[in-house]
Protein backbone atom coordinates (compact mmCIF):
# COMPACT_ATOMS: atom_id res chain seq x y z
CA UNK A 1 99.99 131.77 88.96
CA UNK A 2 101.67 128.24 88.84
CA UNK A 3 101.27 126.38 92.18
CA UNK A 4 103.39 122.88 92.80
CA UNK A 5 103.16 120.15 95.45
CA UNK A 6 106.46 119.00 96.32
CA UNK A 7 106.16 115.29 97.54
CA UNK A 8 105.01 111.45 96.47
CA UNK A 9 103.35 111.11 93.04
CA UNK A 10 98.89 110.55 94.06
CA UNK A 11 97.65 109.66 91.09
CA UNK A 12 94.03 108.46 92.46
CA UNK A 13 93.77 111.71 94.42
CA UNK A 14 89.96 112.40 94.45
CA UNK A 15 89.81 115.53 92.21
CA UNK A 16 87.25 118.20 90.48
CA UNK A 17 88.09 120.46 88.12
CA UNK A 18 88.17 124.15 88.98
CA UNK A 19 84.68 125.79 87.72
CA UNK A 20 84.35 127.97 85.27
CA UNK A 21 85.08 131.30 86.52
CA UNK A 22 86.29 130.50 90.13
CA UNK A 23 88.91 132.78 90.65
CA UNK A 24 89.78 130.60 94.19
CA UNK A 25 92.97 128.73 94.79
CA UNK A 26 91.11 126.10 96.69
CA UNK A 27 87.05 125.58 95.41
CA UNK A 28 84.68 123.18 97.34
CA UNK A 29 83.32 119.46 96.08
CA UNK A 30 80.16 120.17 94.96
CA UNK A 31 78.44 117.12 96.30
CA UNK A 32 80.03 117.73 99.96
CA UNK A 33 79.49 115.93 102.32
CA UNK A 34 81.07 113.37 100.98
CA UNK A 35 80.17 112.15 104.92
CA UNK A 36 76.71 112.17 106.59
CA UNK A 37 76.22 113.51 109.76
CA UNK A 38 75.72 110.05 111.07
CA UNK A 39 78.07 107.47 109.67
CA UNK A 40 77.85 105.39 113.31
CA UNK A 41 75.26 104.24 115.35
CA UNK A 42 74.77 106.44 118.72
CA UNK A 43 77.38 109.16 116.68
CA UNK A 44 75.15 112.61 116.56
CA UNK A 45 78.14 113.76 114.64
CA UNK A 46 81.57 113.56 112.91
CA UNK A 47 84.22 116.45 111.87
CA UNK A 48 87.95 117.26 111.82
CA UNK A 49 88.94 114.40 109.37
CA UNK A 50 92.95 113.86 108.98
CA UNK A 51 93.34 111.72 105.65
CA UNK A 52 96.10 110.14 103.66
CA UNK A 53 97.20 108.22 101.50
CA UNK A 54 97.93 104.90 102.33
CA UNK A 55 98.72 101.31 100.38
CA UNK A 56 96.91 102.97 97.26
CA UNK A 57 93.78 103.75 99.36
CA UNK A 58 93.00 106.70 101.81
CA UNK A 59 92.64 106.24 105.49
CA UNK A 60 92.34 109.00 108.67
CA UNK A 61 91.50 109.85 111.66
CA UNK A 62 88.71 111.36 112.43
CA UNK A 63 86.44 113.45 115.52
CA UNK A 64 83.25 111.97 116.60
CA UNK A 65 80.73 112.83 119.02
CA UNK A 66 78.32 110.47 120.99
CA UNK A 67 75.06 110.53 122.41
CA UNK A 68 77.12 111.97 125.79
CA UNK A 69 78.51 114.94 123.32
CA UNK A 70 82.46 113.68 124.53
CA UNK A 71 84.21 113.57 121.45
CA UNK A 72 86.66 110.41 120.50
CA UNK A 73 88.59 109.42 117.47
CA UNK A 74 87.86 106.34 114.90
CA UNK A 75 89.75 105.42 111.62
CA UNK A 76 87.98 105.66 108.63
CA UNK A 77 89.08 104.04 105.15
CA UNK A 78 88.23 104.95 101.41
CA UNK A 79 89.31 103.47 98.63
CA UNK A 80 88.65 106.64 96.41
CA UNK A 81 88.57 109.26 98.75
CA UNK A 82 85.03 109.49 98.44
CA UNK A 83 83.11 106.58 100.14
CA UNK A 84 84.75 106.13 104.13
CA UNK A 85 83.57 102.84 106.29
CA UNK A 86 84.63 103.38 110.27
CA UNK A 87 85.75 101.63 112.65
CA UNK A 88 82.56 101.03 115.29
CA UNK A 89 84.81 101.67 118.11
CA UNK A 90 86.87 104.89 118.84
CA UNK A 91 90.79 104.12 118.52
CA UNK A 92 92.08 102.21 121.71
CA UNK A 93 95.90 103.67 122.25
CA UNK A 94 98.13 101.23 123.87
CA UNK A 95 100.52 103.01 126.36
CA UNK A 96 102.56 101.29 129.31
CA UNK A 97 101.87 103.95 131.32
CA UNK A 98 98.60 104.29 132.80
CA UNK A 99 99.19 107.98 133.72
CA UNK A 100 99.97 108.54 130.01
CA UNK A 101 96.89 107.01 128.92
CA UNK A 102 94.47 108.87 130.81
CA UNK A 103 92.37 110.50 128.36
CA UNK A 104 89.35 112.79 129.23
CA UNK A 105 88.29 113.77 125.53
CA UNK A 106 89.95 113.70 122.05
CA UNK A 107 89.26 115.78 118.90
CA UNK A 108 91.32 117.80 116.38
CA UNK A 109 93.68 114.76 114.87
CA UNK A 110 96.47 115.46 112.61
CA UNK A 111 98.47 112.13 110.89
CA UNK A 112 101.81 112.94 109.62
CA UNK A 113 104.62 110.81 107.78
CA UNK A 114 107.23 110.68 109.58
CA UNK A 115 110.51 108.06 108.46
CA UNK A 116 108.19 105.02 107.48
CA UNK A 117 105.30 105.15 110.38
CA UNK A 118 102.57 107.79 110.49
CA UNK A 119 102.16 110.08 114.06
CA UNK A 120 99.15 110.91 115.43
CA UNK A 121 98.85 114.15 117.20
CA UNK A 122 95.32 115.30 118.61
CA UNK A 123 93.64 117.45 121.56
CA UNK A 124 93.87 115.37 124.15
CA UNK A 125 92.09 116.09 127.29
CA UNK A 126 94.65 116.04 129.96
CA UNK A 127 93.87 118.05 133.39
CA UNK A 128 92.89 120.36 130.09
CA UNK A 129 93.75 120.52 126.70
CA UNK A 130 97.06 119.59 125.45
CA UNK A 131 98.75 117.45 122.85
CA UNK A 132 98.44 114.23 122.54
CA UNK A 133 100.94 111.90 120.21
CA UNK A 134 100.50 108.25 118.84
CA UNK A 135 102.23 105.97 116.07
CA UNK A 136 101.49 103.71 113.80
CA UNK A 137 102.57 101.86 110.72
CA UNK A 138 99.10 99.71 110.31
CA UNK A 139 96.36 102.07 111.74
CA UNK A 140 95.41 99.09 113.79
CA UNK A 141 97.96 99.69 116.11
CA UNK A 142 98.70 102.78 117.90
CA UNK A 143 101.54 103.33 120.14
CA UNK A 144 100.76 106.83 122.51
CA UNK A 145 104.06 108.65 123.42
CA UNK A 146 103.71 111.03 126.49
CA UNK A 147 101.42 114.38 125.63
CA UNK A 148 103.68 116.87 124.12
CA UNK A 149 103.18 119.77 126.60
CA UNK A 150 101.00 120.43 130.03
CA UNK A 151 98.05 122.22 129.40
CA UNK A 152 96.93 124.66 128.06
CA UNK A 153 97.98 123.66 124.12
CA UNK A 154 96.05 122.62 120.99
CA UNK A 155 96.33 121.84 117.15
CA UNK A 156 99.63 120.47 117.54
CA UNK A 157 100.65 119.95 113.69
CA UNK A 158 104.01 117.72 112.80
CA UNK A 159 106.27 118.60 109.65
CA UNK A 160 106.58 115.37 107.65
CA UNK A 161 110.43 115.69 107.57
CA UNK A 162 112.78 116.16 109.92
CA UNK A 163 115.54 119.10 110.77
CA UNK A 164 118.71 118.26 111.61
CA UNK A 165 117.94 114.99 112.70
CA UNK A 166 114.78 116.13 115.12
CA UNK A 167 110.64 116.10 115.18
CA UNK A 168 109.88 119.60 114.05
CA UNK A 169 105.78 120.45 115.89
CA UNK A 170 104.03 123.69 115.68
CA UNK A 171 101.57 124.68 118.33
CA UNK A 172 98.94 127.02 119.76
CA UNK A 173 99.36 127.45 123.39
CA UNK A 174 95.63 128.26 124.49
CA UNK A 175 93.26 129.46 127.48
CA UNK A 176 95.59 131.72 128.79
CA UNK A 177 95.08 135.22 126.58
CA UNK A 178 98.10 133.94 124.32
CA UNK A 179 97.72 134.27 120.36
CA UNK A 180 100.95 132.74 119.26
CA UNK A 181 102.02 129.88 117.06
CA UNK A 182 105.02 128.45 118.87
CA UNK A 183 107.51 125.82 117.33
CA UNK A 184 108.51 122.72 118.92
CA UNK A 185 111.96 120.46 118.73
CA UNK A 186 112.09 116.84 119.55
CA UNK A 187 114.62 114.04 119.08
CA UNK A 188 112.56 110.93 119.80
CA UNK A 189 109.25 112.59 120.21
CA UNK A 190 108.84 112.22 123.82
CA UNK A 191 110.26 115.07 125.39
CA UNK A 192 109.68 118.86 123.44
CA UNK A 193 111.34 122.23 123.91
CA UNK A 194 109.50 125.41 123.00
CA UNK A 195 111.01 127.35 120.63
CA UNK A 196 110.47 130.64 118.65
CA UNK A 197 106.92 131.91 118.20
CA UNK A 198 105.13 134.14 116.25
CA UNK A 199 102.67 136.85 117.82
CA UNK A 200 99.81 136.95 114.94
CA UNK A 201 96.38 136.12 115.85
CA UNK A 202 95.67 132.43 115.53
CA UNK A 203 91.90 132.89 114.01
CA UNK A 204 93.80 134.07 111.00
CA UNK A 205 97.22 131.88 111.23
CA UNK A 206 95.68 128.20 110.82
CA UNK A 207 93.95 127.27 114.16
CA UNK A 208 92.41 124.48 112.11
CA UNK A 209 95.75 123.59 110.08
CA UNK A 210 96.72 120.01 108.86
CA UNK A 211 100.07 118.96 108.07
CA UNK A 212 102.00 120.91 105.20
CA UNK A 213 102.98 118.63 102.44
CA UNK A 214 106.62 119.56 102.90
CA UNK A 215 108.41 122.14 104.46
CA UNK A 216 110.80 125.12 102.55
CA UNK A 217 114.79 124.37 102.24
CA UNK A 218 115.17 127.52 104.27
CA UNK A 219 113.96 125.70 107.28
CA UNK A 220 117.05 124.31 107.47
CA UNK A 221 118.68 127.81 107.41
CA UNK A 222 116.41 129.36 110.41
CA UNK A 223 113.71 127.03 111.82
CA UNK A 224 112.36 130.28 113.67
CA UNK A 225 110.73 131.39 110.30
CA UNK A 226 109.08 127.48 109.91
CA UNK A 227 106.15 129.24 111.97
CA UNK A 228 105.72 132.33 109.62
CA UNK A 229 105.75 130.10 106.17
CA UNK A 230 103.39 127.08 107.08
CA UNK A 231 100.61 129.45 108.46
CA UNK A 232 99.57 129.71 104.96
CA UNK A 233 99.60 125.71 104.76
């Protein structure tokens, strides 16, 4: 079975070859963790890393947890993919708004390309969980839109193209018995419209999913079916 990436050329991607035998599509590092436990002082923990590439390096995102157990988000930086250094403070999102800003936790980050800056999106803790969205071209700077929905919704995950000229998010609406993956339209993203979902469990569809690589020409076609082919991404 052949498998291709479809996108930008990584040619320092940190890689081991497949071992001898392993009949997997995806194997494990064999010195993981390739992070302690404890990469901060006064962090009992860090998990849910979002990494890419970025001016020949890697950067991310990642979930911490501090001596109060509230989780927050700090950049991280690599130069092989390998070795991370964080920042010692959690991300500080600059917003206008004050109302938009209010954050009561913040775990579960996803960066995504998107047209020359890379988004953000995260579970932001809102009145409850929901989606939160930021930008930013330096990871320095981070620009927070408005949350994407009310609560209840988690692992909000951006395609890193648009379709038809619009921010294409899919979603897991959460806490209320539902076990969909809906899809999401946007034009600026500010202001989303729920779209088509699909009704398969989300244990099993990708409730820890990071952003596909690229999406499938027939998105383009029917982005109902977007839902169906990334929950193998």
């Amino acid at each position: 079975m052949k498998l291709k990436i479809t996108g930008p050329a990584i040619p320092n991607i940190p890689w081991q070859p497949k071992p001898a035998g392993n009949p997997d599509v995806v194997w494990r590092y064999d010195a993981n963790p390739v992070i302690g436990r404890r990469p901060l002082p006064r962090v009992t923990g860090i998990f849910n890393s979002a990494v890419v590439p970025f001016e020949g390096k890697f950067i991310g995102v990642f979930r911490t947890e501090g001596m109060d157990r509230v989780p927050h988000l700090h950049v991280g930086r690599s130069s092989d993919g390998f070795k991370f250094t964080f920042e010692p403070s959690p991300i500080e999102f600059k917003c206008d708004d004050p109302e938009v800003r209010k954050q009561e936790y913040a775990y579960d980050p996803r960066v995504t390309p998107v047209d020359g800056e890379f988004y953000v999106t995260w579970c932001n803790g809102y009145h409850g969980p929901t989606i939160g969205i930021a930008r930013t071209k330096d990871f320095v700077h981070f620009e927070q839109l408005e949350n994407a929905f009310l609560p209840y919704n988690r692992n909000g995950v951006l395609f890193p193209r648009k379709f038809n000229g619009k921010f294409l998010m899919l979603s897991r609406p959460s806490d209320t018995g539902t076990r969909r993956l809906a899809t999401s339209l946007s034009a600026r993203a500010l202001t989303w419209s729920i779209g088509a979902s699909t009704a398969t469990s989300w244990v099993a569809a990708g409730r820890g999913g990071r952003a596909p690589r690229s999406a499938p020409a027939l998105a383009d076609r029917d982005e109902r079916r977007l839902a169906a082919l990334s929950i193998m991404a």
